[in-house]
N, C-alpha and C. Protein backbone atom coordinates (compact mmCIF):
# COMPACT_ATOMS: atom_id res chain seq x y z
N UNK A 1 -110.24 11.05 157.30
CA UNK A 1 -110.86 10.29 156.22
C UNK A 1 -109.85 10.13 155.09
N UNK A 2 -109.36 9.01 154.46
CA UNK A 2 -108.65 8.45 153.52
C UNK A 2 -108.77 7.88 152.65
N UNK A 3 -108.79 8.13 151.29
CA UNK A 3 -109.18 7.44 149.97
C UNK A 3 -108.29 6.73 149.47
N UNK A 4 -107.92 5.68 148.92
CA UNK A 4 -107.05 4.51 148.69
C UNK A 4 -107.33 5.28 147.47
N UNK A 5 -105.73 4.89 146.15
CA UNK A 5 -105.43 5.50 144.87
C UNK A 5 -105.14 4.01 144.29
N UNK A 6 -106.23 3.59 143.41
CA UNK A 6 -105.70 2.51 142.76
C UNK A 6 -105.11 2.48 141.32
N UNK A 7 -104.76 1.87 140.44
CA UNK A 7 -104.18 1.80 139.70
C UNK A 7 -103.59 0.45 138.86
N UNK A 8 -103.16 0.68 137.83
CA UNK A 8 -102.89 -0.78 137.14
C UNK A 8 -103.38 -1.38 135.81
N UNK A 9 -104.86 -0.86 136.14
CA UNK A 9 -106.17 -1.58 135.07
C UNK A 9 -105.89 -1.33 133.60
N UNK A 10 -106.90 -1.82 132.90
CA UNK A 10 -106.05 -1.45 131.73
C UNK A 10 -106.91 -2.82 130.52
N UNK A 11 -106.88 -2.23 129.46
CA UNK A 11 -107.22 -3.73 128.49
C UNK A 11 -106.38 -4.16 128.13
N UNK A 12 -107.03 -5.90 128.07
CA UNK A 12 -106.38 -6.92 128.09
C UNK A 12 -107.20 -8.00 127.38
N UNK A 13 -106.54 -8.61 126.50
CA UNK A 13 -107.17 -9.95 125.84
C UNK A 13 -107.47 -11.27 126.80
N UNK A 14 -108.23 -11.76 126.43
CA UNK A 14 -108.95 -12.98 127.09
C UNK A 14 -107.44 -13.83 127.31
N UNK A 15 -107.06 -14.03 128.69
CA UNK A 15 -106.26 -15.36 129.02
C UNK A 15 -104.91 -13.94 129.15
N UNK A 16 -105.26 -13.01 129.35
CA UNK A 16 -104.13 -12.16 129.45
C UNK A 16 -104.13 -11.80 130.88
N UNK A 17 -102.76 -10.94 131.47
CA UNK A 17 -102.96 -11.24 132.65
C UNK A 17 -102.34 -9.47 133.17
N UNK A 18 -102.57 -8.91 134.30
CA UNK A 18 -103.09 -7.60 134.88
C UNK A 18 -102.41 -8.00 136.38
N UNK A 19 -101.74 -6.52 137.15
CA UNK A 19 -101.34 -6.11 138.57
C UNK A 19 -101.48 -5.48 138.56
N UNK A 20 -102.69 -5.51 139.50
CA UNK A 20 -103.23 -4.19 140.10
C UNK A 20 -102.68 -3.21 141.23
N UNK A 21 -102.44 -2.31 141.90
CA UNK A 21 -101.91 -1.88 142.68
C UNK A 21 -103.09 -0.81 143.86
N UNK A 22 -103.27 -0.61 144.87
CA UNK A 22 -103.50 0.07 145.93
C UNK A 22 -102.64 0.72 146.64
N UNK A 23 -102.68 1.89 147.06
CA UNK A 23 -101.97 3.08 147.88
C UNK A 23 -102.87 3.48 148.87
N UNK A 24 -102.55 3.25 150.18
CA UNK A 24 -103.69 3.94 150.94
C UNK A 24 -102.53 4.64 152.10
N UNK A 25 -102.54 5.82 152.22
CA UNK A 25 -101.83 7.15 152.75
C UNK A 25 -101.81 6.91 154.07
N UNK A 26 -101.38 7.12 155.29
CA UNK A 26 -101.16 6.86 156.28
C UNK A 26 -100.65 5.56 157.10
N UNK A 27 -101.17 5.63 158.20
CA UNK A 27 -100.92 4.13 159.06
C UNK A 27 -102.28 3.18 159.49
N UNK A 28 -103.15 4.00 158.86
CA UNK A 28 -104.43 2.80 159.19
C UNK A 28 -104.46 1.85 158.47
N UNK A 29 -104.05 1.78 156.86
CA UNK A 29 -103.79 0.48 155.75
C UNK A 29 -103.38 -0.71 157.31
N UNK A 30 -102.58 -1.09 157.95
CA UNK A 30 -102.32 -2.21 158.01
C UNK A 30 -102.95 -2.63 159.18
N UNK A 31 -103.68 -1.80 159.87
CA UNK A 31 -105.11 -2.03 161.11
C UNK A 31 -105.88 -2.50 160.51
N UNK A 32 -106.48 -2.87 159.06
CA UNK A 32 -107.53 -3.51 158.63
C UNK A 32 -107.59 -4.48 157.82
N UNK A 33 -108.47 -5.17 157.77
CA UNK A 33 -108.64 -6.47 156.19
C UNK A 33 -108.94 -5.32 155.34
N UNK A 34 -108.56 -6.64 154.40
CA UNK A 34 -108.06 -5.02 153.49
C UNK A 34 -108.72 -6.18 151.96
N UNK A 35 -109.89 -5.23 151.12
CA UNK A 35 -110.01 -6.26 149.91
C UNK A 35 -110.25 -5.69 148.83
N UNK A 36 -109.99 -6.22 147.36
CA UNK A 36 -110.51 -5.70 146.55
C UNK A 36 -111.82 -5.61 145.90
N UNK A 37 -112.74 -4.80 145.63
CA UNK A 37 -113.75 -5.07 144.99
C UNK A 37 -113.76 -4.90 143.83
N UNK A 38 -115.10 -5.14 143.16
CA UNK A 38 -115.27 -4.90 141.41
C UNK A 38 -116.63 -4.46 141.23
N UNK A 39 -116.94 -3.49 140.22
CA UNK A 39 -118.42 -3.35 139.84
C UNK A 39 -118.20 -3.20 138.30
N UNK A 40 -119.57 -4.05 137.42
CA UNK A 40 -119.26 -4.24 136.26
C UNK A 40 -120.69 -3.56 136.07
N UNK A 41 -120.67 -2.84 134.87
CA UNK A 41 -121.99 -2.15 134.38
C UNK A 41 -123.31 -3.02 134.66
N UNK A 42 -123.99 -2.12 135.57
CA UNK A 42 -125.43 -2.98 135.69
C UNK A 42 -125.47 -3.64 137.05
N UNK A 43 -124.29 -3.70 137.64
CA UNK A 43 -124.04 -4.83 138.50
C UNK A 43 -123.93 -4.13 139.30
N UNK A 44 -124.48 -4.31 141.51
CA UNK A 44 -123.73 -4.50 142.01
C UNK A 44 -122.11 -4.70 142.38
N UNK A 45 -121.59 -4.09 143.21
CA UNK A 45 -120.16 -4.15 143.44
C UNK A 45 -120.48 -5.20 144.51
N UNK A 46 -118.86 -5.84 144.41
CA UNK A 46 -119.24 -7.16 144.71
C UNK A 46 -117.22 -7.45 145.13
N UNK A 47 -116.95 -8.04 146.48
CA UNK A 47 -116.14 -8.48 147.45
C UNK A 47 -115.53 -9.55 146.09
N UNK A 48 -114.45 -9.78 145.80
CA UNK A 48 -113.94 -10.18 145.06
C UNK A 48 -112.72 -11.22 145.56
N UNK A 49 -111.82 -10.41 146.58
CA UNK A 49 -110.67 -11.40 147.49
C UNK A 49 -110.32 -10.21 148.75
N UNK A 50 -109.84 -10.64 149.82
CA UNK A 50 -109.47 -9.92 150.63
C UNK A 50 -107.87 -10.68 151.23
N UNK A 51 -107.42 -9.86 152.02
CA UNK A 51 -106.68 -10.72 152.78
C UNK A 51 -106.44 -9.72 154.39
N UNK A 52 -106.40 -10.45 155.30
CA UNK A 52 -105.61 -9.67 156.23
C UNK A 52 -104.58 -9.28 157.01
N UNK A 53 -104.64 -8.77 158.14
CA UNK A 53 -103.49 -7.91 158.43
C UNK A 53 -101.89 -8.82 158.65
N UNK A 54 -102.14 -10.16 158.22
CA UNK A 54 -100.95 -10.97 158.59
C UNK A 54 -100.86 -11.61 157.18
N UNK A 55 -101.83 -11.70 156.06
CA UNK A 55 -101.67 -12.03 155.25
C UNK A 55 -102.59 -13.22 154.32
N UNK A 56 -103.21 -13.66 155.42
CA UNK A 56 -104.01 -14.64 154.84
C UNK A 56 -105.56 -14.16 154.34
N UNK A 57 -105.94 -15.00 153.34
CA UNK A 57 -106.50 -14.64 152.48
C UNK A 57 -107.84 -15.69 151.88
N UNK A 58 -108.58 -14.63 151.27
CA UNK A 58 -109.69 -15.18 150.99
C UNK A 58 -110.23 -14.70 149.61
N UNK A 59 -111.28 -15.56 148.75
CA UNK A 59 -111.59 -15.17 147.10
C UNK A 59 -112.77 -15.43 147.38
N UNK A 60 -113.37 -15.21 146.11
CA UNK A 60 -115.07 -15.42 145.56
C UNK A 60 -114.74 -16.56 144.53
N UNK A 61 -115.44 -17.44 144.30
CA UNK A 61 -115.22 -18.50 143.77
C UNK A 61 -114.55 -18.11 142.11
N UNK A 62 -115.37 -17.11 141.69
CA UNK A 62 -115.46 -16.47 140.16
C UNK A 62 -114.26 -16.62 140.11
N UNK A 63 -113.11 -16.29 140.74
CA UNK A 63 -111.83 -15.84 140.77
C UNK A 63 -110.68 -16.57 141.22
N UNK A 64 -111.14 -17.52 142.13
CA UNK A 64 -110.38 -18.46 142.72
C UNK A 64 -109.53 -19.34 141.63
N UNK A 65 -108.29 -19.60 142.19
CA UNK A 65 -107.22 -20.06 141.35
C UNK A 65 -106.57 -19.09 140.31
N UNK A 66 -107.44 -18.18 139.93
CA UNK A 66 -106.49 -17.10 139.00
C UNK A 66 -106.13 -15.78 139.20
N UNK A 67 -106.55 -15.17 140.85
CA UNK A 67 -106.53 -14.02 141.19
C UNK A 67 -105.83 -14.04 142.48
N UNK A 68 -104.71 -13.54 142.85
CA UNK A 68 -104.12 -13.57 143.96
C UNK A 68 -103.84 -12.08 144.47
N UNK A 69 -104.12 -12.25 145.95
CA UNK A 69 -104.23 -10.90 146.66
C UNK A 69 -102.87 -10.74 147.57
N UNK A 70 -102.26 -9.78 147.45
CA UNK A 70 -101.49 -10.21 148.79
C UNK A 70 -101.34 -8.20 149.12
N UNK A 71 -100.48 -8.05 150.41
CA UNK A 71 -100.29 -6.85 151.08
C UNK A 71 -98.76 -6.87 151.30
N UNK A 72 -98.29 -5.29 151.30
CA UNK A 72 -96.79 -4.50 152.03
C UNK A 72 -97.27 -3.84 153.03
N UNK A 73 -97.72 -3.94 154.34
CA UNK A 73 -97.49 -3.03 155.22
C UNK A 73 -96.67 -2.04 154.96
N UNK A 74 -95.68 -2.42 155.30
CA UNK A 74 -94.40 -1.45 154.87
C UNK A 74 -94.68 -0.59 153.99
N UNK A 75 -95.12 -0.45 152.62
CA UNK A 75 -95.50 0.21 151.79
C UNK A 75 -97.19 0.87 151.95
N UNK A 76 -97.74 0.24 152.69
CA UNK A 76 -98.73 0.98 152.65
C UNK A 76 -99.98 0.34 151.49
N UNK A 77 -99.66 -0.99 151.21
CA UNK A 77 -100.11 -1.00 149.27
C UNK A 77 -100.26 -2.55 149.10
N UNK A 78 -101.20 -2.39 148.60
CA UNK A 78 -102.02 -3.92 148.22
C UNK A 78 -101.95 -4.28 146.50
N UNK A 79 -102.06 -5.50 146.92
CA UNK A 79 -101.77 -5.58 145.13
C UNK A 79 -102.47 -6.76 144.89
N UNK A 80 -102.94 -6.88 143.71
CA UNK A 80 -104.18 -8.10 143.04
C UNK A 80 -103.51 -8.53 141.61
N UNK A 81 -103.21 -9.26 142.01
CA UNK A 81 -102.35 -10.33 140.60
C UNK A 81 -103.65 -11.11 140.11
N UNK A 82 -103.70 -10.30 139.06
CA UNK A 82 -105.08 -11.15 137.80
C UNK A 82 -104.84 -12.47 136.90
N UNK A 83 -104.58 -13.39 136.60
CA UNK A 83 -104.22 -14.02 135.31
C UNK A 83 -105.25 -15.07 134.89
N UNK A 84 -105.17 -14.95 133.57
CA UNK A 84 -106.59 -15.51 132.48
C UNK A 84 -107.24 -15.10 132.84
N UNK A 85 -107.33 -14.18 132.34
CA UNK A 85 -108.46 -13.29 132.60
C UNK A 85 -109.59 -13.32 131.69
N UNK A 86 -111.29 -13.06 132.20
CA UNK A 86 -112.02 -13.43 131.08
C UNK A 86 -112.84 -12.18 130.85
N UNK A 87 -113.74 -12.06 129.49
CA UNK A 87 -114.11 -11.34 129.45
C UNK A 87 -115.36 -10.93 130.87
N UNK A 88 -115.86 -11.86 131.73
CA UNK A 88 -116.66 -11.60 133.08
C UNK A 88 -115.82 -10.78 133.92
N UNK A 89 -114.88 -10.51 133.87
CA UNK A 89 -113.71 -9.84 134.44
C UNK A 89 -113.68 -8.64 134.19
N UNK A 90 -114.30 -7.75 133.29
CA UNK A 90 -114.01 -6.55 132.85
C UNK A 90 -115.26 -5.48 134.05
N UNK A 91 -114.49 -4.82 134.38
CA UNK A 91 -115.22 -4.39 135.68
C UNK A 91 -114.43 -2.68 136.10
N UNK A 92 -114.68 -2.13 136.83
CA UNK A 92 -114.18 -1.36 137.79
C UNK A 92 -113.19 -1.48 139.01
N UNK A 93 -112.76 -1.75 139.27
CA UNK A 93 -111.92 -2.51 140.48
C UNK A 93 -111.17 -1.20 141.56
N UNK A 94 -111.40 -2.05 142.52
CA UNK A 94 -111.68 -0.81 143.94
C UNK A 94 -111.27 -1.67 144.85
N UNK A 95 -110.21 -0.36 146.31
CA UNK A 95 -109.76 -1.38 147.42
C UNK A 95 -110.31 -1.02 148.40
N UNK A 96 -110.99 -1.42 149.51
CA UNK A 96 -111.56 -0.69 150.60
C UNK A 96 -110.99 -1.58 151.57
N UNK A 97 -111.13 -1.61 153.05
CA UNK A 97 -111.45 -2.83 154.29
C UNK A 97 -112.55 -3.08 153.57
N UNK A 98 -112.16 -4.43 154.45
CA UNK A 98 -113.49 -5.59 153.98
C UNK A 98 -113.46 -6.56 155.36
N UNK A 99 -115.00 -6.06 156.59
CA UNK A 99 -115.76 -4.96 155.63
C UNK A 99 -115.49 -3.59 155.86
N UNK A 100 -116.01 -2.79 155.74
CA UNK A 100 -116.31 -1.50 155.28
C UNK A 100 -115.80 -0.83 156.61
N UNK A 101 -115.15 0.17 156.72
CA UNK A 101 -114.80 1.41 157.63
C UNK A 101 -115.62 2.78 157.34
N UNK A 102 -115.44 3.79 158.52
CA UNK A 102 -116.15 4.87 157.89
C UNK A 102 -115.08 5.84 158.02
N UNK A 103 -113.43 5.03 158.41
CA UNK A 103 -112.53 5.99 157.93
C UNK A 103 -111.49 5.68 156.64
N UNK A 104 -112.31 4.90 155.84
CA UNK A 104 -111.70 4.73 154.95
C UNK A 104 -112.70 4.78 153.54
N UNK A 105 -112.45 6.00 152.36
CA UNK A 105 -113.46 6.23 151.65
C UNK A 105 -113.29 5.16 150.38
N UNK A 106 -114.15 5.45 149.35
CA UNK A 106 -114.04 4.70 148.39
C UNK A 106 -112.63 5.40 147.47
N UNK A 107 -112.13 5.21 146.72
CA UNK A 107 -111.37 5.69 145.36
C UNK A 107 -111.71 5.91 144.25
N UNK A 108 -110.92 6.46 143.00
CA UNK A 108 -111.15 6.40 142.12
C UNK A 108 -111.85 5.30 141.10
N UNK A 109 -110.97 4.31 141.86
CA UNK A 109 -111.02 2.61 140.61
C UNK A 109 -109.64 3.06 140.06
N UNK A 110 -110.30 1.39 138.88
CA UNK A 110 -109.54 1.30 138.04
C UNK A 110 -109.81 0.22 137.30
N UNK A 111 -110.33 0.77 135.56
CA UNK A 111 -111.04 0.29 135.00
C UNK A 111 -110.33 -1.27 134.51
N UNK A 112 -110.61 -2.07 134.12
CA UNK A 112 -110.26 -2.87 133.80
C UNK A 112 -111.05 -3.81 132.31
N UNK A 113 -110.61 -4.20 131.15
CA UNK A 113 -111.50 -4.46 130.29
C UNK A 113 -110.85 -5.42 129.70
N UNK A 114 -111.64 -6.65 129.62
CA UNK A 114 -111.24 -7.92 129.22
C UNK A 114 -111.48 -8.28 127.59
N UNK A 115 -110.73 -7.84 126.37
CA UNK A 115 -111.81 -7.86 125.40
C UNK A 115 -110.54 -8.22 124.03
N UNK A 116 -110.94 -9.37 122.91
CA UNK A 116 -110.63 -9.34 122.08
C UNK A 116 -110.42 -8.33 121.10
């Protein structure tokens, strides 16, 4: 069982822009789609972009055009390029497969806060 270590988050002003980073320990990272999620107070967590094991990729509309996902095998490590960012954006942010494994646990996060 393996917990992905994310990292990155951080406040940021409206139209400001955030790289996120994922670490997931071993050799299963590049056997799976691999995506980021988000949960914002009150809310459901909620599939945000994924991409898979070759690279191609997919968003939630919310995000589309300003959030790009991509993967290093090699490294082990996923990364989520944020820009203009809005305050709907301020969330928790988390990497799991997408969907879901039961050998791969949730993480810490990594808060993220969109705010004048």
């Amino acid at each position: 069982q393996v917990q992905p270590v994310e990292s990155g988050g951080g406040l940021v002003q409206p139209g400001g822009s955030l790289r996120l980073s994922c670490a997931v320990s071993g050799s299963i990272f590049r056997m799976y789609v691999m995506g980021w999620y988000r949960q914002a107070p009150g809310k459901q967590r909620e599939l945000v972009a994924r991409v898979n094991q070759v690279g191609s990729t997919n968003y939630a509309d919310s995000v589309k055009g300003r959030f790009t996902i991509s993967r290093d095998n090699a490294k082990n490590t996923m990364y989520l390029q944020m820009n203009n960012l809005k305050p709907e954006d301020t969330a928790v942010y988390y990497c799991n497969a997408a969907p879901l494994v039961v050998t791969l646990h949730w993480g810490q996060g990594t808060q993220v806060t969109v705010s004048s």
